[in-house]
N, C-alpha and C. Protein backbone atom coordinates (compact mmCIF):
# COMPACT_ATOMS: atom_id res chain seq x y z
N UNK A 1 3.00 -5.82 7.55
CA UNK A 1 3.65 -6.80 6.71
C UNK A 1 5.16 -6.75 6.85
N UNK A 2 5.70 -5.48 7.19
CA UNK A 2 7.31 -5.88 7.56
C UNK A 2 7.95 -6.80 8.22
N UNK A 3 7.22 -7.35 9.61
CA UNK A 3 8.09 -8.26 10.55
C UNK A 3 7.14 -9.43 10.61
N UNK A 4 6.20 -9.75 9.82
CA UNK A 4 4.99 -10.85 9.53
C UNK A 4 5.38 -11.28 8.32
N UNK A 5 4.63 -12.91 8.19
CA UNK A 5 4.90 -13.92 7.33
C UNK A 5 4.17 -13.73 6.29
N UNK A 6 2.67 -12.44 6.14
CA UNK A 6 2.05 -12.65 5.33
C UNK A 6 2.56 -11.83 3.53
N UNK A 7 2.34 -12.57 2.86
CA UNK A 7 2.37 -12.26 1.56
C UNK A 7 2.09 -10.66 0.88
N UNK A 8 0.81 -10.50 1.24
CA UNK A 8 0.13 -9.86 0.11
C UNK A 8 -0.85 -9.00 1.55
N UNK A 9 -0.98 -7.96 0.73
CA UNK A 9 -1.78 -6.84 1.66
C UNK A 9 -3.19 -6.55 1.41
N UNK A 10 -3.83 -5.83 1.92
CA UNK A 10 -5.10 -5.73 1.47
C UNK A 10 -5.45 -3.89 1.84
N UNK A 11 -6.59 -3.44 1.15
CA UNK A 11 -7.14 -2.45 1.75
C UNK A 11 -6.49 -1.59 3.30
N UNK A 12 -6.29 -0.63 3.41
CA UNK A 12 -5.90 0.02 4.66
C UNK A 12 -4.93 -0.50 5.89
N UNK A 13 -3.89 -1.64 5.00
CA UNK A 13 -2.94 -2.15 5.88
C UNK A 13 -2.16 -1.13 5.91
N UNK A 14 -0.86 -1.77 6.65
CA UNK A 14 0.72 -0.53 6.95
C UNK A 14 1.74 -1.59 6.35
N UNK A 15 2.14 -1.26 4.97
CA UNK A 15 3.38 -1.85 4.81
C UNK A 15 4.93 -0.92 4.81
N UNK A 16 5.39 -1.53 4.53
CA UNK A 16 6.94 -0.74 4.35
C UNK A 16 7.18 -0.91 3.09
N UNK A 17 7.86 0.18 2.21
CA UNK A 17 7.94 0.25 1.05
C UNK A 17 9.21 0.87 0.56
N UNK A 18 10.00 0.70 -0.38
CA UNK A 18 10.53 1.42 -0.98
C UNK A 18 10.74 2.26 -2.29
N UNK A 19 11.03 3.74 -1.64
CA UNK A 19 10.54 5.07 -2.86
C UNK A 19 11.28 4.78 -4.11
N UNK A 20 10.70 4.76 -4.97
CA UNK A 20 10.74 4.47 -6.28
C UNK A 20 11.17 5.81 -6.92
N UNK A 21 10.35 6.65 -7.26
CA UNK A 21 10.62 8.11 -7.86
C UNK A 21 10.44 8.99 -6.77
N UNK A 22 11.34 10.35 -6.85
CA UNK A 22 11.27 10.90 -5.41
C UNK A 22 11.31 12.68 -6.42
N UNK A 23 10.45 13.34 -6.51
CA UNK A 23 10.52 14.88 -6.41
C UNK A 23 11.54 15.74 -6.01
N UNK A 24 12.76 16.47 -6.34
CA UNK A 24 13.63 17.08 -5.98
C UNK A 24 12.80 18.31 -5.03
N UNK A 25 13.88 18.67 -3.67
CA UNK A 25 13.88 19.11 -2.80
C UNK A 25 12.37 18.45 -1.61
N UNK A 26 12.65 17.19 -1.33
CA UNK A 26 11.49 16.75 -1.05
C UNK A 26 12.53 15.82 0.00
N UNK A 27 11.85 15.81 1.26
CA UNK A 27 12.57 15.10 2.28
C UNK A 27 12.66 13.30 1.95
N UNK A 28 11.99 13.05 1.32
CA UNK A 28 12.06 11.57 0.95
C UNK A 28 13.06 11.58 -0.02
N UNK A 29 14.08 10.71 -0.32
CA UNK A 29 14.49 10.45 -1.29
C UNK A 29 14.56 8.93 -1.84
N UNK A 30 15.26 8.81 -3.35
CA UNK A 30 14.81 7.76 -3.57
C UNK A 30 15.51 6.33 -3.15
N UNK A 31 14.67 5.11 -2.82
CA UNK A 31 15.75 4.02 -2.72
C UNK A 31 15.70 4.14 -0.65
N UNK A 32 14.81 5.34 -0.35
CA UNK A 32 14.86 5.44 1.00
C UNK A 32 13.32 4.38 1.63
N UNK A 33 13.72 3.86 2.55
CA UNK A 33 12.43 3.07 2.99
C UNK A 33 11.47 3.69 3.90
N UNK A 34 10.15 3.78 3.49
CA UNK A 34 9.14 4.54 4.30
C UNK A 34 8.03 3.14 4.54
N UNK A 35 6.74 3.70 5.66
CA UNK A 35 5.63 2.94 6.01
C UNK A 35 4.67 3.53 4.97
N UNK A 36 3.84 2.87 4.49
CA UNK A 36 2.76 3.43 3.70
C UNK A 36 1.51 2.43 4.15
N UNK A 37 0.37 3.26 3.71
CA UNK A 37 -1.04 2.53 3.19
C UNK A 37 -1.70 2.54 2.31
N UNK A 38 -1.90 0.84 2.00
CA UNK A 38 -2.59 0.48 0.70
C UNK A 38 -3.88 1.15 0.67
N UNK A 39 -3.94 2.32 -0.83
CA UNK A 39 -5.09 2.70 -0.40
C UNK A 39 -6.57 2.03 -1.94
N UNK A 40 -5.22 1.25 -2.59
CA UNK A 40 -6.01 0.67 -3.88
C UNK A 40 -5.32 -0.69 -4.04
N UNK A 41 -6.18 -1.36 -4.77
CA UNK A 41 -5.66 -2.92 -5.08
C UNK A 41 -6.78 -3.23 -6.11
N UNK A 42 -6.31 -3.78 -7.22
CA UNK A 42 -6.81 -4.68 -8.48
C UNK A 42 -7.47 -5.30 -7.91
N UNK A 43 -7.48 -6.31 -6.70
CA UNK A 43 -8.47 -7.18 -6.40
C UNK A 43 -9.65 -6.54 -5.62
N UNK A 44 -10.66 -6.93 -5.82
CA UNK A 44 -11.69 -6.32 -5.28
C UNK A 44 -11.88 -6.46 -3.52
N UNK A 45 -12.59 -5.86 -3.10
CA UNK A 45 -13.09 -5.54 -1.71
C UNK A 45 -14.34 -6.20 -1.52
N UNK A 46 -14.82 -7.06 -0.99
CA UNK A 46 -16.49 -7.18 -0.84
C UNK A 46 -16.12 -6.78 0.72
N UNK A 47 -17.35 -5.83 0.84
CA UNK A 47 -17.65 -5.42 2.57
C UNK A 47 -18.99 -6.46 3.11
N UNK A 48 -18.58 -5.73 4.16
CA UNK A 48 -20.04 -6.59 5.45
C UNK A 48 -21.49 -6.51 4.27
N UNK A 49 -21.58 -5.46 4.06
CA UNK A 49 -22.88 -5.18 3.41
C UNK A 49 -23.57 -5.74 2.46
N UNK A 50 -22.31 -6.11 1.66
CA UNK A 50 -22.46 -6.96 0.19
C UNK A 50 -22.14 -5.85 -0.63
N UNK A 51 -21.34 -4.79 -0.66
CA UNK A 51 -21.38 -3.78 -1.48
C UNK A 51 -19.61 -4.49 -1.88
N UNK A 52 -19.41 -4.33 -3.41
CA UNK A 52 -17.88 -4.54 -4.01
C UNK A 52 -17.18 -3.35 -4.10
N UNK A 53 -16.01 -3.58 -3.94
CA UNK A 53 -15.09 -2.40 -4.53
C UNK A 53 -13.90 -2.83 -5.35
N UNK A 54 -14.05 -2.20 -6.36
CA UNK A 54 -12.82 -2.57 -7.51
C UNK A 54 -12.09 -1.52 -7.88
N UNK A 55 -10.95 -1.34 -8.05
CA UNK A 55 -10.27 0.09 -8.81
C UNK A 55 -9.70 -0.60 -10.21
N UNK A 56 -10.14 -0.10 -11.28
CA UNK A 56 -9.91 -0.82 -12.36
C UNK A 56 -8.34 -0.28 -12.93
């Protein structure tokens, strides 16, 4: 999603993010930009199977 037009991410994408709260003595700090993966989303998941996934 960094150098793409799309909006909104889904399940096990790679976005770029920026650290919000950062742990003292911790190589990240805050306000610094890292890659992450979505590993939850409010909206649900339907798979191949027909099985849902929701994180409430």
């Amino acid at each position: 999603l960094g150098a793409s037009n799309r909006k909104y991410a889904n399940i096990g994408d790679v976005i770029i993010a920026v650290v919000g709260e950062a742990v003292p003595n911790m190589p990240l700090k805050k306000s610094g930009i890292v890659r992450a993966v979505v590993v939850r989303t409010r909206k649900e998941l339907k798979r191949d199977n027909g099985m849902i996934i929701r994180f409430d």
